[in-house]
C-alpha atoms as a PDB file:
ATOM      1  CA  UNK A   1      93.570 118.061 113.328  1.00  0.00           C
ATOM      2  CA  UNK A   2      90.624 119.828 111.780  1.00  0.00           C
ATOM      3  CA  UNK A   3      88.085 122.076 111.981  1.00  0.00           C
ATOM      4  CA  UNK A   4      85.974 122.780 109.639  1.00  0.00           C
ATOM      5  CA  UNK A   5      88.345 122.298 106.509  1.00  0.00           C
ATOM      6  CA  UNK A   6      87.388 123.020 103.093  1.00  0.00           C
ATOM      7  CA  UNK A   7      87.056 119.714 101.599  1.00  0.00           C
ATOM      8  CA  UNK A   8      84.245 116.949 101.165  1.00  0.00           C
ATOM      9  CA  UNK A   9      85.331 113.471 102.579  1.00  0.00           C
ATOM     10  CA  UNK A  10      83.643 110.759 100.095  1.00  0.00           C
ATOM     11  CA  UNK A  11      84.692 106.594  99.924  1.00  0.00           C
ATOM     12  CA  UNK A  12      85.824 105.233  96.897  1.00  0.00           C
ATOM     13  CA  UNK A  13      84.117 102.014  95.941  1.00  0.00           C
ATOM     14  CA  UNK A  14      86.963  99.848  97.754  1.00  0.00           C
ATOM     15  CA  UNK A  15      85.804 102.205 100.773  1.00  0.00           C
ATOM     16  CA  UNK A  16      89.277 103.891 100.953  1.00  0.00           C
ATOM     17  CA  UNK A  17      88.503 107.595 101.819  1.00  0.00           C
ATOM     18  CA  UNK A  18      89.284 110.675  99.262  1.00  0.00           C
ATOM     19  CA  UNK A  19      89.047 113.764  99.905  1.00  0.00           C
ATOM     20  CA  UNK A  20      87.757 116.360  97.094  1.00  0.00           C
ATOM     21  CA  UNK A  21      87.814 120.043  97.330  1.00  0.00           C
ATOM     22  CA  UNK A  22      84.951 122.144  96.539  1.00  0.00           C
ATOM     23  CA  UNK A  23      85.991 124.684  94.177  1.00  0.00           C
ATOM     24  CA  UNK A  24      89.206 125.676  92.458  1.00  0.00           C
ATOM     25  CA  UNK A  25      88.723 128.924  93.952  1.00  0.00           C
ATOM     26  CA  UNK A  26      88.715 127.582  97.366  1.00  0.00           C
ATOM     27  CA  UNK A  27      91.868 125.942  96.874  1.00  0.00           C
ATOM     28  CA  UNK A  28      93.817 129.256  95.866  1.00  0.00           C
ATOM     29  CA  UNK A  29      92.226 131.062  98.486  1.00  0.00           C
ATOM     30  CA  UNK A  30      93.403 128.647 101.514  1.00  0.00           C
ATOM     31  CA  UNK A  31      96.696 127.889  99.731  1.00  0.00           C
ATOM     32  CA  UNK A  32      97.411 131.417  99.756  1.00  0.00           C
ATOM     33  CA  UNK A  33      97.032 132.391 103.219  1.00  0.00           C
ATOM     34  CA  UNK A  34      98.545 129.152 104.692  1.00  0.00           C
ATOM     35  CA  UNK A  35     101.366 129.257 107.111  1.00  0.00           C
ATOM     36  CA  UNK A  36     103.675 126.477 106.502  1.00  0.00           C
ATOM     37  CA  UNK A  37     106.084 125.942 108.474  1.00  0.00           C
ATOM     38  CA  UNK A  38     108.411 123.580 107.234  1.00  0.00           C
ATOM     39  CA  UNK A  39     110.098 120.116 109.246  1.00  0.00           C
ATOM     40  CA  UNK A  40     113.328 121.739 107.781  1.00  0.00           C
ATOM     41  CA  UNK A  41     113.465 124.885 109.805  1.00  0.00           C
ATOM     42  CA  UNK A  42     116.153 127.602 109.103  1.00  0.00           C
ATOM     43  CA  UNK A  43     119.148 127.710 111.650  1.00  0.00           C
ATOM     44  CA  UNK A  44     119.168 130.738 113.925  1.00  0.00           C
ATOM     45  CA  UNK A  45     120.676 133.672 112.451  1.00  0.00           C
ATOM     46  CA  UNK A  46     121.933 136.828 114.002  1.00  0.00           C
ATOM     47  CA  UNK A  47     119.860 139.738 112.472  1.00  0.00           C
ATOM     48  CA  UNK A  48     116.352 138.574 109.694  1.00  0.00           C
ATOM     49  CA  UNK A  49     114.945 140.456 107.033  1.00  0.00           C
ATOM     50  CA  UNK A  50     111.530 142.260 108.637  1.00  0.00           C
ATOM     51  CA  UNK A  51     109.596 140.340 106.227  1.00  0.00           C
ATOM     52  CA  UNK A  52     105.804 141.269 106.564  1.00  0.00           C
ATOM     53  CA  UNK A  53     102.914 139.230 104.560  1.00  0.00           C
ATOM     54  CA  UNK A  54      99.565 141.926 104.063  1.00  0.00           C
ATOM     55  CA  UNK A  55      96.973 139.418 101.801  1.00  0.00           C
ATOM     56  CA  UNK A  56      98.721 136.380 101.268  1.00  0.00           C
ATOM     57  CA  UNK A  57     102.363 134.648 101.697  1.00  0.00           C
ATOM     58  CA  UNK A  58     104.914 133.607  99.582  1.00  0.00           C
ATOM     59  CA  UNK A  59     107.020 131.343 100.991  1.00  0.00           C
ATOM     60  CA  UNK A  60     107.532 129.208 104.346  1.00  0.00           C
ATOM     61  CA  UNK A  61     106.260 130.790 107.023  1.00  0.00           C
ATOM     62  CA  UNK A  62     109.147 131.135 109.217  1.00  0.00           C
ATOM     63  CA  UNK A  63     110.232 134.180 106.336  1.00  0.00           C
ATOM     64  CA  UNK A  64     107.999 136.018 108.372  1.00  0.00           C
ATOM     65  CA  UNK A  65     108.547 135.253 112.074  1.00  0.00           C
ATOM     66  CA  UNK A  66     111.146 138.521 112.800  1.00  0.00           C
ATOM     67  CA  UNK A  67     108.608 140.623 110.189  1.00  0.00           C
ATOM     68  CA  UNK A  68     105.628 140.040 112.719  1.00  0.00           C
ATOM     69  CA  UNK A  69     107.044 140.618 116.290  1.00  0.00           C
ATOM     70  CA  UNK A  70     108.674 143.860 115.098  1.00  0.00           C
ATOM     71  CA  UNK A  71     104.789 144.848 113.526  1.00  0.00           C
ATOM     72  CA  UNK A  72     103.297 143.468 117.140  1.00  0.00           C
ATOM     73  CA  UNK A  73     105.857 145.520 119.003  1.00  0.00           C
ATOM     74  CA  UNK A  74     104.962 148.932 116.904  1.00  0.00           C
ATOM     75  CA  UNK A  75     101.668 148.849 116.795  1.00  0.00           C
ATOM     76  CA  UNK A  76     101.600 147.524 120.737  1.00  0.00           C
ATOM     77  CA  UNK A  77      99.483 144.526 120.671  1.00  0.00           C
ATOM     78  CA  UNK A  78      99.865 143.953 124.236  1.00  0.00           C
ATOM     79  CA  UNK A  79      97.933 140.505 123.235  1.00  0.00           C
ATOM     80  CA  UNK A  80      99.759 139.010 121.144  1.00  0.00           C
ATOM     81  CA  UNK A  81     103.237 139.807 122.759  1.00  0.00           C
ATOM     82  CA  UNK A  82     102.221 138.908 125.599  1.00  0.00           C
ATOM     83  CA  UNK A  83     101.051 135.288 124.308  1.00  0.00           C
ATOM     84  CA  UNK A  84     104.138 134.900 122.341  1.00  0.00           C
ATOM     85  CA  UNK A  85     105.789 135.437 125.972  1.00  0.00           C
ATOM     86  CA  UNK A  86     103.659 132.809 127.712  1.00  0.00           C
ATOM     87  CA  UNK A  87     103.893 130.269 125.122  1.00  0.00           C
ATOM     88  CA  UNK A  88     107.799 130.230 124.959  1.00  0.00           C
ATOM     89  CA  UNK A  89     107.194 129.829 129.043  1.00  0.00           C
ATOM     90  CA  UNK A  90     105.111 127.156 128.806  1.00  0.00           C
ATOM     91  CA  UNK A  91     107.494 125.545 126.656  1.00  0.00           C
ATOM     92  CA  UNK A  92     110.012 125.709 129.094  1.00  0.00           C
ATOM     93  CA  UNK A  93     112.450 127.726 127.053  1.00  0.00           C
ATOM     94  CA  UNK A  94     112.322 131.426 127.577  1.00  0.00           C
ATOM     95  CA  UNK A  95     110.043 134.197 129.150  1.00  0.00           C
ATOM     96  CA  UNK A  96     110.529 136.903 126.946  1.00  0.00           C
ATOM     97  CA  UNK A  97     111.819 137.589 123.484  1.00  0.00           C
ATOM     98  CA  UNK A  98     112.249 141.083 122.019  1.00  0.00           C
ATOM     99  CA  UNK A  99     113.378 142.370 118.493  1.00  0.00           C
ATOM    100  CA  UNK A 100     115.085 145.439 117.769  1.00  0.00           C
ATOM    101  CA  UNK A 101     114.818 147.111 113.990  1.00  0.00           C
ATOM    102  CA  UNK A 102     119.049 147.856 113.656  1.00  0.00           C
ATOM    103  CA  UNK A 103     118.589 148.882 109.923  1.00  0.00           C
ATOM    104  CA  UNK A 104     116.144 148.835 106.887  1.00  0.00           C
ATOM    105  CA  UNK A 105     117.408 144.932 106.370  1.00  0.00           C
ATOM    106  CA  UNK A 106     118.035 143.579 109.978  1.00  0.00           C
ATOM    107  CA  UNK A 107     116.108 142.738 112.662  1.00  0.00           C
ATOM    108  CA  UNK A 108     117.884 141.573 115.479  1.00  0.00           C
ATOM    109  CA  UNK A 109     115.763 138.674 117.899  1.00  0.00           C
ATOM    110  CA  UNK A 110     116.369 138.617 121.685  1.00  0.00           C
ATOM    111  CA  UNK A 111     115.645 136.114 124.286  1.00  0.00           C
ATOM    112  CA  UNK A 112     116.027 135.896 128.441  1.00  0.00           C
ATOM    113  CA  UNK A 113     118.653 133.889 128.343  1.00  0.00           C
ATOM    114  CA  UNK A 114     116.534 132.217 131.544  1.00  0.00           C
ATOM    115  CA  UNK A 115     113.145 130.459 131.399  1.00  0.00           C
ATOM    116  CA  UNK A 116     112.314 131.598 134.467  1.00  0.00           C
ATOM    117  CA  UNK A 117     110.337 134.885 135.746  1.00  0.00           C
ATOM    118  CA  UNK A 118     107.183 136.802 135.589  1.00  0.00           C
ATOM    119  CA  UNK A 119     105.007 134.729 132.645  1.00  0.00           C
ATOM    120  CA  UNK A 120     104.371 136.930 129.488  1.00  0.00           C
ATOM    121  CA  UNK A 121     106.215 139.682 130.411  1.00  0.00           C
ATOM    122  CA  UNK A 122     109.548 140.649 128.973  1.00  0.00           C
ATOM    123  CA  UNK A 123     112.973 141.279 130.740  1.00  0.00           C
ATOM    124  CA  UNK A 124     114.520 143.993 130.013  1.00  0.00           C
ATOM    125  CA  UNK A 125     117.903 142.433 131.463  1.00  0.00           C
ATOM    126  CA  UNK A 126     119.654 139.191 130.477  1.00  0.00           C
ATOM    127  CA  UNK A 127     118.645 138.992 127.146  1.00  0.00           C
ATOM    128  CA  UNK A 128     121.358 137.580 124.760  1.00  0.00           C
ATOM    129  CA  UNK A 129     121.093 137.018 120.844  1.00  0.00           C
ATOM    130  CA  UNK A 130     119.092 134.309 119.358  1.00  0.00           C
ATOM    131  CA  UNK A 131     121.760 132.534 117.782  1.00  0.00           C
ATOM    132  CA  UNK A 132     123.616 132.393 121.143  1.00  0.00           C
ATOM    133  CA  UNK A 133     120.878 129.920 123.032  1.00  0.00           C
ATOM    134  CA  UNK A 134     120.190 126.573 122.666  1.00  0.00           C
ATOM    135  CA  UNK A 135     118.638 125.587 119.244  1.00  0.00           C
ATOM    136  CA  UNK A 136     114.972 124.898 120.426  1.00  0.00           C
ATOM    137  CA  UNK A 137     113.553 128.675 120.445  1.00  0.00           C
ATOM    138  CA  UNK A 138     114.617 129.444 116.860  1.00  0.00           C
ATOM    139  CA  UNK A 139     112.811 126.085 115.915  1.00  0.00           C
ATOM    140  CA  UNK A 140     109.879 126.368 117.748  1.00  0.00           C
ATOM    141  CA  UNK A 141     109.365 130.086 117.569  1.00  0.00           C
ATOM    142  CA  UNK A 142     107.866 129.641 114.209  1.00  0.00           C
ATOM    143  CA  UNK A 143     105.042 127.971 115.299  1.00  0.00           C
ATOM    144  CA  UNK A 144     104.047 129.733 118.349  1.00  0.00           C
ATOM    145  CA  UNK A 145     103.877 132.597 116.370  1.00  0.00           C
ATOM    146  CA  UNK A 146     102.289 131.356 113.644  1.00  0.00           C
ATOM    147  CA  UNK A 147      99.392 129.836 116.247  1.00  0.00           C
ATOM    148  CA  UNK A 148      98.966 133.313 117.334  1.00  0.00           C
ATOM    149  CA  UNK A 149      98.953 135.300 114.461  1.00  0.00           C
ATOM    150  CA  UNK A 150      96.434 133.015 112.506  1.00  0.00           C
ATOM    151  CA  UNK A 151      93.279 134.252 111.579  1.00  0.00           C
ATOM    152  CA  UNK A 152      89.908 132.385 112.290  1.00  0.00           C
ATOM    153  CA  UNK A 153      89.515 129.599 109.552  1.00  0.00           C
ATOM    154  CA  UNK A 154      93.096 130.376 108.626  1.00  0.00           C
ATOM    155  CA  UNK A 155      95.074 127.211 107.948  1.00  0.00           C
ATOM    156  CA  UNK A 156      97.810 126.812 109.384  1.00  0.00           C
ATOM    157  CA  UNK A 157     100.165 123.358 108.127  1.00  0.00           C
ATOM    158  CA  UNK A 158     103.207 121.995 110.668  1.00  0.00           C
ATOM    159  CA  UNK A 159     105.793 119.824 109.976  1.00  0.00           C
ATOM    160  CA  UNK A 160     107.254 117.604 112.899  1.00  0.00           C
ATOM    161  CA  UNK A 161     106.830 120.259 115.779  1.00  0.00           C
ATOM    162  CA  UNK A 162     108.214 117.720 118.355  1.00  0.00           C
ATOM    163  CA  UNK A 163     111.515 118.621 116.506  1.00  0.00           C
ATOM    164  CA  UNK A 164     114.208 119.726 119.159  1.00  0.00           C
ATOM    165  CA  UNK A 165     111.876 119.624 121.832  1.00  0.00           C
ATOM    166  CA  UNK A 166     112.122 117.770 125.531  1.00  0.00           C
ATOM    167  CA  UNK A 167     108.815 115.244 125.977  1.00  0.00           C
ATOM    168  CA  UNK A 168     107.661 117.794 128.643  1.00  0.00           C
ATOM    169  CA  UNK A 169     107.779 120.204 125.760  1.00  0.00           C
ATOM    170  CA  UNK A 170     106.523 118.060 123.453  1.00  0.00           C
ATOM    171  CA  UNK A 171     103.047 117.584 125.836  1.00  0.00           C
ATOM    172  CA  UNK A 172     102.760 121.507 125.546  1.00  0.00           C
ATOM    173  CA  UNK A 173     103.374 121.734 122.264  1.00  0.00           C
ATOM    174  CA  UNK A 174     100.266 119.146 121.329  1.00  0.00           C
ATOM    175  CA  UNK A 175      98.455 122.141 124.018  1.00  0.00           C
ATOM    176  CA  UNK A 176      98.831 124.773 122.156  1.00  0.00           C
ATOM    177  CA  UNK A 177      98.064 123.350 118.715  1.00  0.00           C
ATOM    178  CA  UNK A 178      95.188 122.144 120.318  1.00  0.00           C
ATOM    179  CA  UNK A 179      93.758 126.011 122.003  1.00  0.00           C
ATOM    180  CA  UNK A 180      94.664 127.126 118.342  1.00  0.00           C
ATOM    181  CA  UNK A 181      92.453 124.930 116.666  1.00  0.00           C
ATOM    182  CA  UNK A 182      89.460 125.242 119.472  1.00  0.00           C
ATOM    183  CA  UNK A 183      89.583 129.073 118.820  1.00  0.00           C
ATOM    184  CA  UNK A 184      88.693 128.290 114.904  1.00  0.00           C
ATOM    185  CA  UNK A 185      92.218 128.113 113.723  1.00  0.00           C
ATOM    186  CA  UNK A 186      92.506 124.929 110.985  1.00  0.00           C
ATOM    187  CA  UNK A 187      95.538 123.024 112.209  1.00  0.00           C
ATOM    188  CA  UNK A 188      96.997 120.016 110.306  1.00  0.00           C
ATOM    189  CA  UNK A 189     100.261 118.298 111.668  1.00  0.00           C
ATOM    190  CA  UNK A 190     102.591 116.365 110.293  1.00  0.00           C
ATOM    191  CA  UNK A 191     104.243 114.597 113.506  1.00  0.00           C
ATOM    192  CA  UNK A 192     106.006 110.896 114.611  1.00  0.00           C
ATOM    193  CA  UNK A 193     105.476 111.977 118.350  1.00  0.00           C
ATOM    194  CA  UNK A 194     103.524 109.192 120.132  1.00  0.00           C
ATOM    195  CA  UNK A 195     103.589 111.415 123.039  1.00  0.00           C
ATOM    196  CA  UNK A 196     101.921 114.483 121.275  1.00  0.00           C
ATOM    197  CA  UNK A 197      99.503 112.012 120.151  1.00  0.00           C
ATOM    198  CA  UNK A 198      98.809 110.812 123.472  1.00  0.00           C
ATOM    199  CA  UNK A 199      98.325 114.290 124.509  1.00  0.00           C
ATOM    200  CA  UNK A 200      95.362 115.073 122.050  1.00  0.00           C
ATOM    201  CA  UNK A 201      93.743 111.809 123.348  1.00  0.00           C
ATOM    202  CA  UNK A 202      94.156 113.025 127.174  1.00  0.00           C
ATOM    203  CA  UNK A 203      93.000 115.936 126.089  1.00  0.00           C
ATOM    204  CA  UNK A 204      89.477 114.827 123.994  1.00  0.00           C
ATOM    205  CA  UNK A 205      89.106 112.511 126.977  1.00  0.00           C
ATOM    206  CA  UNK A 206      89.315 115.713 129.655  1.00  0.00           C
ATOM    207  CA  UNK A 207      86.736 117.416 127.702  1.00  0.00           C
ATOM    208  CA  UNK A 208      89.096 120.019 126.578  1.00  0.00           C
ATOM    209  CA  UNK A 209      88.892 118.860 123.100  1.00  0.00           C
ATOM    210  CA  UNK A 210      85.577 117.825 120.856  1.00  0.00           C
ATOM    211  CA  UNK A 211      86.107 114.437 118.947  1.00  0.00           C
ATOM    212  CA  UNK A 212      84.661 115.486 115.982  1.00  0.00           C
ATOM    213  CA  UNK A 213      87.557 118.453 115.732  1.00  0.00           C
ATOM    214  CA  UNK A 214      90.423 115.862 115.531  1.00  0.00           C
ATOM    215  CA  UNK A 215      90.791 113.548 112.557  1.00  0.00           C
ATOM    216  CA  UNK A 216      93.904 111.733 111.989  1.00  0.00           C
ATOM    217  CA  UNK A 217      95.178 110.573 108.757  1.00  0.00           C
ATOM    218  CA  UNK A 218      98.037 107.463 108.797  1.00  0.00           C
ATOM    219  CA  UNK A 219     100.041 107.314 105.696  1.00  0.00           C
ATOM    220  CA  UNK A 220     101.675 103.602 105.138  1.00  0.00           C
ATOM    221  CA  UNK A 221     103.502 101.852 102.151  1.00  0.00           C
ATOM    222  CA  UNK A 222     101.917  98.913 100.984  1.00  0.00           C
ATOM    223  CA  UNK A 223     104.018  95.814  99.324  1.00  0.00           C
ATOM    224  CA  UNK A 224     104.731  97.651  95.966  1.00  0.00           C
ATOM    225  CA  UNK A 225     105.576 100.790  97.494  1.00  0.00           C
ATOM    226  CA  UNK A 226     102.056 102.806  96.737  1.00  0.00           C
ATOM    227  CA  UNK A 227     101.104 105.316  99.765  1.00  0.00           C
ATOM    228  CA  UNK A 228      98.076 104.358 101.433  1.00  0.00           C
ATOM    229  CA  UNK A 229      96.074 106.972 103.712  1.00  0.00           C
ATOM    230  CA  UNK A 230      93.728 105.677 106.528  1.00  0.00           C
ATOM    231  CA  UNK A 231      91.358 107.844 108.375  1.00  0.00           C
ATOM    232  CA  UNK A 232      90.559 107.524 111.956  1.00  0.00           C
ATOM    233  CA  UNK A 233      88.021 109.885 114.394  1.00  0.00           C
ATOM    234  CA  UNK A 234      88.816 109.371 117.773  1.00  0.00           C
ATOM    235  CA  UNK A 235      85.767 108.866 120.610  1.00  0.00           C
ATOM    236  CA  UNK A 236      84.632 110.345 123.142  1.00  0.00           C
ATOM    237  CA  UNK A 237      87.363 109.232 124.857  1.00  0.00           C
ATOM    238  CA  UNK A 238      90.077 109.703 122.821  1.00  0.00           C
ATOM    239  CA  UNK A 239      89.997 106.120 121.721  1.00  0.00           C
ATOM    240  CA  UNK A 240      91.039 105.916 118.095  1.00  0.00           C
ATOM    241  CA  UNK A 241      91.097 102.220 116.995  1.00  0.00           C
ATOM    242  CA  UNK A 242      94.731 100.221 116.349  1.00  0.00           C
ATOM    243  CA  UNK A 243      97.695 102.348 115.668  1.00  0.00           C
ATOM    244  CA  UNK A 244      99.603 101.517 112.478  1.00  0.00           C
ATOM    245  CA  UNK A 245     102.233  98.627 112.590  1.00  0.00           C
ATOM    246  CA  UNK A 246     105.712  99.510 114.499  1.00  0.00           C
ATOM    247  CA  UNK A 247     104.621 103.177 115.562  1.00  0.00           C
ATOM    248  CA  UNK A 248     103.693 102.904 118.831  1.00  0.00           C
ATOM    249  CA  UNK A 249     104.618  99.401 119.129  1.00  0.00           C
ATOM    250  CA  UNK A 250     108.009 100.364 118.443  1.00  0.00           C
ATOM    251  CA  UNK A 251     108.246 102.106 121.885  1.00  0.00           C
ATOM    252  CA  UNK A 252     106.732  99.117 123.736  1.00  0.00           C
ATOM    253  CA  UNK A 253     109.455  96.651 122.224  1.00  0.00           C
ATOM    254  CA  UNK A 254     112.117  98.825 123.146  1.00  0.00           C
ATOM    255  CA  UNK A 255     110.890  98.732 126.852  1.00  0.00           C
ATOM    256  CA  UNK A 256     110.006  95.237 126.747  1.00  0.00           C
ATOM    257  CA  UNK A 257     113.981  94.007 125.738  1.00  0.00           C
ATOM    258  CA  UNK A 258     115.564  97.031 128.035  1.00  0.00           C
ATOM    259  CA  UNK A 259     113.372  94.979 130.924  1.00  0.00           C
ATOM    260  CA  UNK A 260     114.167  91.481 129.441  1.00  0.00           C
ATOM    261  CA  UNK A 261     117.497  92.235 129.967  1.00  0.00           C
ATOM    262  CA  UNK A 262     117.431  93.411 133.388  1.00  0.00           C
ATOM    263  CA  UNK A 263     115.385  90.305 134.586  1.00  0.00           C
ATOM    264  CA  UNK A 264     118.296  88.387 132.712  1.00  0.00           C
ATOM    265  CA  UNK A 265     120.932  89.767 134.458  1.00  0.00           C
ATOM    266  CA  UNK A 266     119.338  89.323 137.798  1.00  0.00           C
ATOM    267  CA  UNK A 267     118.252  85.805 137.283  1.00  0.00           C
ATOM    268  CA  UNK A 268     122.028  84.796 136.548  1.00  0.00           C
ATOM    269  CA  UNK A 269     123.468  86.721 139.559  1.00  0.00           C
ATOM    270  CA  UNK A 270     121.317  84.680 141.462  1.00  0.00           C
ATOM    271  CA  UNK A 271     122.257  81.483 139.949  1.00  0.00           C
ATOM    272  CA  UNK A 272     126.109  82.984 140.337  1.00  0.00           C
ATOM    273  CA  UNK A 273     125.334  83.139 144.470  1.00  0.00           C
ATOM    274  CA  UNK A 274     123.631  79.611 144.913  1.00  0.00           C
ATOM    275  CA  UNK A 275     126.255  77.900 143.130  1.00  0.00           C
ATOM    276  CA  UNK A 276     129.354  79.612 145.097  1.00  0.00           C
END
């Protein structure tokens, strides 16, 4: 996705696109604000270091996560909490995370060891370590707060966020990237989710999205092994031309053979009963 990203989009003469940034100092500026967050996510530990970025960060982004919730719980930014809540909700995971400051080193994350209950507002009760529930909030919880905590024009650079995720999750996942970006946030994923593709079409088709704030990029391998990049827009309906080779067609196959089989089966149980 995109929105107004600081680059120029020219053709080369064989019409394959390039994209050129404007200025050097462009580049250091948005490189040293973005929030990465890596398809390799740390494991969930039991206490983080309250890591806190002020002009720009060093690092993957998820060096930061524990850092921020602790600043958003001092300083009360009933907002942001509050979203961070709803999100993991929406997500289907948990309805409240806390952290507690136990020294000048550790910071100790908390979850509802429940998804269910009163959206964006934390539990005091049942709340359990972290490291002691499934491995889907430490993995996603980078993201969501990332989303939140990015600035306007802020860009903001994930890797795979379908990772560990149920397809119902996945569908809310492609959501909130997508509220991110319409708020001004610059949002480029990295993702094979067909179904979190699917959901940005549904949701430029809806309305809820503007075409010309999506742009998708394929990257492919051609016969000697060079990377080629193809840019699509989508329409107003979401419609973005052929997807590349054995990506979505892979998924079709599958279901194609799985319902081969069955009509197989059936065919020679009924040839078993006519000839007994």
């Amino acid at each position: 996705m995109r929105n107004g990203f600081l680059v120029n989009s020219v053709s080369d003469k064989e019409g394959n696109l390039v994209v050129v940034f404007k200025t050097t100092i462009q580049i250091d500026k948005v490189l040293s604000t973005l929030l990465h967050i890596p398809g390799l996510r740390n494991k969930a530990e039991r206490t983080y270091l309250p890591t806190l970025f002020q002009d720009s960060v060093k690092g993957t982004f998820d060096l930061y996560v524990a850092g921020i919730i602790v600043q958003w719980q001092q300083q009360e930014n009933t907002k942001e909490l509050y979203k961070l809540n709803d999100y993991l909700y929406r997500l289907g995971l948990t309805d409240s995370i806390t952290a507690k400051v136990k020294n000048a080193n550790d910071v100790e994350l908390s979850v509802s060891r429940l998804p269910a209950g009163s959206r964006g507002k934390p539990r005091k009760a049942d709340m359990v370590n972290i490291a002691d529930v499934g491995i889907g909030v430490s993995q996603v919880l980078p993201i969501v707060v990332a989303l939140i905590a990015a600035q306007e024009g802020q860009l903001v650079y994930v890797e795979q966020p379908e990772l560990h995720l149920h397809p119902r999750a996945q569908v809310v996942m492609a959501e909130l990237l997508a509220e991110a970006a319409n708020r001004g946030v610059r949002v480029i994923v990295e993702t094979h989710s067909s179904l979190l593709l699917l959901t940005v079409q549904t949701m430029v088709a809806e309305g809820e999205m503007k075409p010309e704030d999506v742009g998708l990029h394929w990257f492919s391998r051609d016969a000697k092994g060079a990377t080629t990049v193809r840019f699509e827009q989508p329409d107003e309906n979401g419609a973005y031309g052929d997807w590349p080779e054995d990506f979505g067609d892979v998924e079709l196959e599958a279901k194609r053979r799985y319902l081969d089989a069955i009509g197989q089966r059936r065919a020679q149980r009924q040839a078993g009963k006519a000839t007994a």
